[in-house]
C-alpha atoms as a PDB file:
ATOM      1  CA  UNK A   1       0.000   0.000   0.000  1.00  0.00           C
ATOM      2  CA  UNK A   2       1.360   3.526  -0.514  1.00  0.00           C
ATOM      3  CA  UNK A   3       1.249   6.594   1.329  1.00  0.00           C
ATOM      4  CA  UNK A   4       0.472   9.552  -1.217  1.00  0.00           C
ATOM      5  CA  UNK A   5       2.235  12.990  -0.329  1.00  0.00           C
ATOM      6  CA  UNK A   6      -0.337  14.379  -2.771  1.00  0.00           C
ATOM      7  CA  UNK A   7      -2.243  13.522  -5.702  1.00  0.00           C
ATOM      8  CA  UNK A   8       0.579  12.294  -7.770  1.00  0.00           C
ATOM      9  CA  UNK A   9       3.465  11.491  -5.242  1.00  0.00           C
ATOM     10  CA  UNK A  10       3.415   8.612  -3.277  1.00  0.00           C
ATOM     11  CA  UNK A  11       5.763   6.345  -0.723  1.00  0.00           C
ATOM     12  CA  UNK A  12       5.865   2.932   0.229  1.00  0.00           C
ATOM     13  CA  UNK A  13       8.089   0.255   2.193  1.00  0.00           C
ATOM     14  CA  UNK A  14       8.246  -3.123   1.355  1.00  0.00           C
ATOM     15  CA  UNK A  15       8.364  -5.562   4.429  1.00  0.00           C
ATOM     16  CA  UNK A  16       8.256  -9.038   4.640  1.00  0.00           C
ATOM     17  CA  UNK A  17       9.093 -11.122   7.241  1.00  0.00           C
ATOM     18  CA  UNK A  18      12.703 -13.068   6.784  1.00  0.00           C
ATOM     19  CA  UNK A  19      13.075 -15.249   3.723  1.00  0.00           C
ATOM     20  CA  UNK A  20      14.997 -18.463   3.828  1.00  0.00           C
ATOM     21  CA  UNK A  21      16.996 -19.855   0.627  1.00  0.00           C
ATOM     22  CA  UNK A  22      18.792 -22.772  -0.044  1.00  0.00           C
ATOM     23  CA  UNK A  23      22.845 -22.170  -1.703  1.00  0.00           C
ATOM     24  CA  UNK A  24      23.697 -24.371  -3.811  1.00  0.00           C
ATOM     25  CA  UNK A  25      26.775 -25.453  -5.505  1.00  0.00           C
ATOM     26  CA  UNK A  26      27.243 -27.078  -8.850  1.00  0.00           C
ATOM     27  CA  UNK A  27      23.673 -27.983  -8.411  1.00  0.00           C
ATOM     28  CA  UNK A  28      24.205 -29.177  -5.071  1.00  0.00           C
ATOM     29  CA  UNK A  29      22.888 -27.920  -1.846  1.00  0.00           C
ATOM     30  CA  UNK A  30      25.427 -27.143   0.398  1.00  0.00           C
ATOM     31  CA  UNK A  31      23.686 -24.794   3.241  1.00  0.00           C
ATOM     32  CA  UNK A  32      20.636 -22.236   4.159  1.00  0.00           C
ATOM     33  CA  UNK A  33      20.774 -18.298   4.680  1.00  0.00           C
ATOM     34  CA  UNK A  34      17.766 -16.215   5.893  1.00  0.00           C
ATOM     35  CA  UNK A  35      17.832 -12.527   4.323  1.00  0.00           C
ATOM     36  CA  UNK A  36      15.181  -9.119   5.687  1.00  0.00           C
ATOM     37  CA  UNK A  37      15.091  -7.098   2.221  1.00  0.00           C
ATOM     38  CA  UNK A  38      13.100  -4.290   3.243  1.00  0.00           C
ATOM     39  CA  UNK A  39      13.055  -1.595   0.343  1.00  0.00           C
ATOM     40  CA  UNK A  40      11.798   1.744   0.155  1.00  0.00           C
ATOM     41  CA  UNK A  41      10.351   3.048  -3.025  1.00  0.00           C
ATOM     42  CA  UNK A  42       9.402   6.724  -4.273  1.00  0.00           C
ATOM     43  CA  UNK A  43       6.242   6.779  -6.910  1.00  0.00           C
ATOM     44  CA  UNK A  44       4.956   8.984  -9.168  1.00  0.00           C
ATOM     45  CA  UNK A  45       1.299   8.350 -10.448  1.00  0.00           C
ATOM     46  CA  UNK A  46      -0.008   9.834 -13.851  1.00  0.00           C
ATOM     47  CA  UNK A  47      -3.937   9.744 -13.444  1.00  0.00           C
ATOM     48  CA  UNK A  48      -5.405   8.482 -16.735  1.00  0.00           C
ATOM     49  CA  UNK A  49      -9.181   8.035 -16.860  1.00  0.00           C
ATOM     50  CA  UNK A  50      -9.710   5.940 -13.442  1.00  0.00           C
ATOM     51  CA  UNK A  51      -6.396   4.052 -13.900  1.00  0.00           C
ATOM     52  CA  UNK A  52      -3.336   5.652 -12.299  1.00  0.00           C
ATOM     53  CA  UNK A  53       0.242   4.244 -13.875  1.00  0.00           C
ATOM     54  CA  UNK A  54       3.136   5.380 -12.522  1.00  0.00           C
ATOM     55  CA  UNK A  55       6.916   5.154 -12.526  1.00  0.00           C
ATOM     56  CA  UNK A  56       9.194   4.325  -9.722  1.00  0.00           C
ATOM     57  CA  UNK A  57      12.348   3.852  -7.769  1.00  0.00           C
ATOM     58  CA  UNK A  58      13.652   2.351  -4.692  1.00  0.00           C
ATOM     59  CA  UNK A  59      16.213   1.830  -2.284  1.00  0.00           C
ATOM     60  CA  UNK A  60      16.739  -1.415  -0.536  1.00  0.00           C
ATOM     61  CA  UNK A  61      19.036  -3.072   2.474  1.00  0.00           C
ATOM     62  CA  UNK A  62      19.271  -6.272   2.561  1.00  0.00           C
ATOM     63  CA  UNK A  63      20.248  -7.845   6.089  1.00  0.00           C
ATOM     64  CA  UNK A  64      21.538 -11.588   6.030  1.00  0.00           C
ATOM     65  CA  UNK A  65      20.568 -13.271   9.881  1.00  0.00           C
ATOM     66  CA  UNK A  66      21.132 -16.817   9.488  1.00  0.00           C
ATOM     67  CA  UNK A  67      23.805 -18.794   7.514  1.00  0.00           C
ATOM     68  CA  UNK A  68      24.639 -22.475   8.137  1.00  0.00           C
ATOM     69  CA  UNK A  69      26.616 -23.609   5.395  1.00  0.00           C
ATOM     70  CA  UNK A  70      28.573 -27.014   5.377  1.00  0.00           C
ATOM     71  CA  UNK A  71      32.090 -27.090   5.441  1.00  0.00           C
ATOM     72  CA  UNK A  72      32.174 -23.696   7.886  1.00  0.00           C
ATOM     73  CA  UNK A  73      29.687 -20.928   8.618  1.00  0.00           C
ATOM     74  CA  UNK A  74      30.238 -18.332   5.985  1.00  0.00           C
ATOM     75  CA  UNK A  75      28.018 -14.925   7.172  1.00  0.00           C
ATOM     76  CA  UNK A  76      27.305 -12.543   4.345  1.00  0.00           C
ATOM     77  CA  UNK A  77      28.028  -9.078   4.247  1.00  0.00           C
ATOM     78  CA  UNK A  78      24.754  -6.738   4.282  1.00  0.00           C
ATOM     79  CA  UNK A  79      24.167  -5.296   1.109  1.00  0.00           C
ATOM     80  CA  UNK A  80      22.164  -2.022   0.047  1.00  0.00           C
ATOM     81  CA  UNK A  81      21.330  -0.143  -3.816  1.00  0.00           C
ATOM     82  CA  UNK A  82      18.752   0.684  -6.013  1.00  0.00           C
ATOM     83  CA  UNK A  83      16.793  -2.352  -6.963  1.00  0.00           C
ATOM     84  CA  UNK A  84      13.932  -1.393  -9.065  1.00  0.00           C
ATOM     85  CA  UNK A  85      12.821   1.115 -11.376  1.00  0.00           C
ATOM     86  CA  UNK A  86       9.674   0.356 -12.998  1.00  0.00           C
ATOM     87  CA  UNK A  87       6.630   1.173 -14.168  1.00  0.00           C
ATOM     88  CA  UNK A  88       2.892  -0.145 -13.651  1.00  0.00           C
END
């Protein structure tokens, strides 16, 4: 859901609860890591006729929790940047 600034300009952050994925190596899974991406993006809406497109950017951090990966536990560095731009 976003939070419009006015008619035209709108906010919203992207939360989800951790996600877990499996790493694999030469097709081979060799551990788990849980990620938080939450991601902050800046909209602008065109209104056309009911409908109301817009264009869009974001800015995202990505937090690793969890790692357990055999042979050692590896922890990934936190990353951040600009995802997404887009247009719906």
């Amino acid at each position: 859901m976003s939070y419009f600034f006015s008619s035209n300009l709108a906010a919203e952050l992207v939360l989800t609860v951790p996600q877990e994925h499996d790493v694999r190596l030469n097709g081979a899974k060799i551990g788990t890591l849980s990620q938080l991406p939450p991601t902050l993006l800046v909209q602008y809406h065109f209104p056309m006729n009911g409908y109301k497109p817009y264009v869009g950017a974001g800015i995202n951090y990505t937090q690793f929790t969890t790692s357990d990966i055999a042979h050692g536990s590896v922890t990934p560095d936190d990353s951040s940047g600009v995802p997404h731009c887009w247009w719906a």
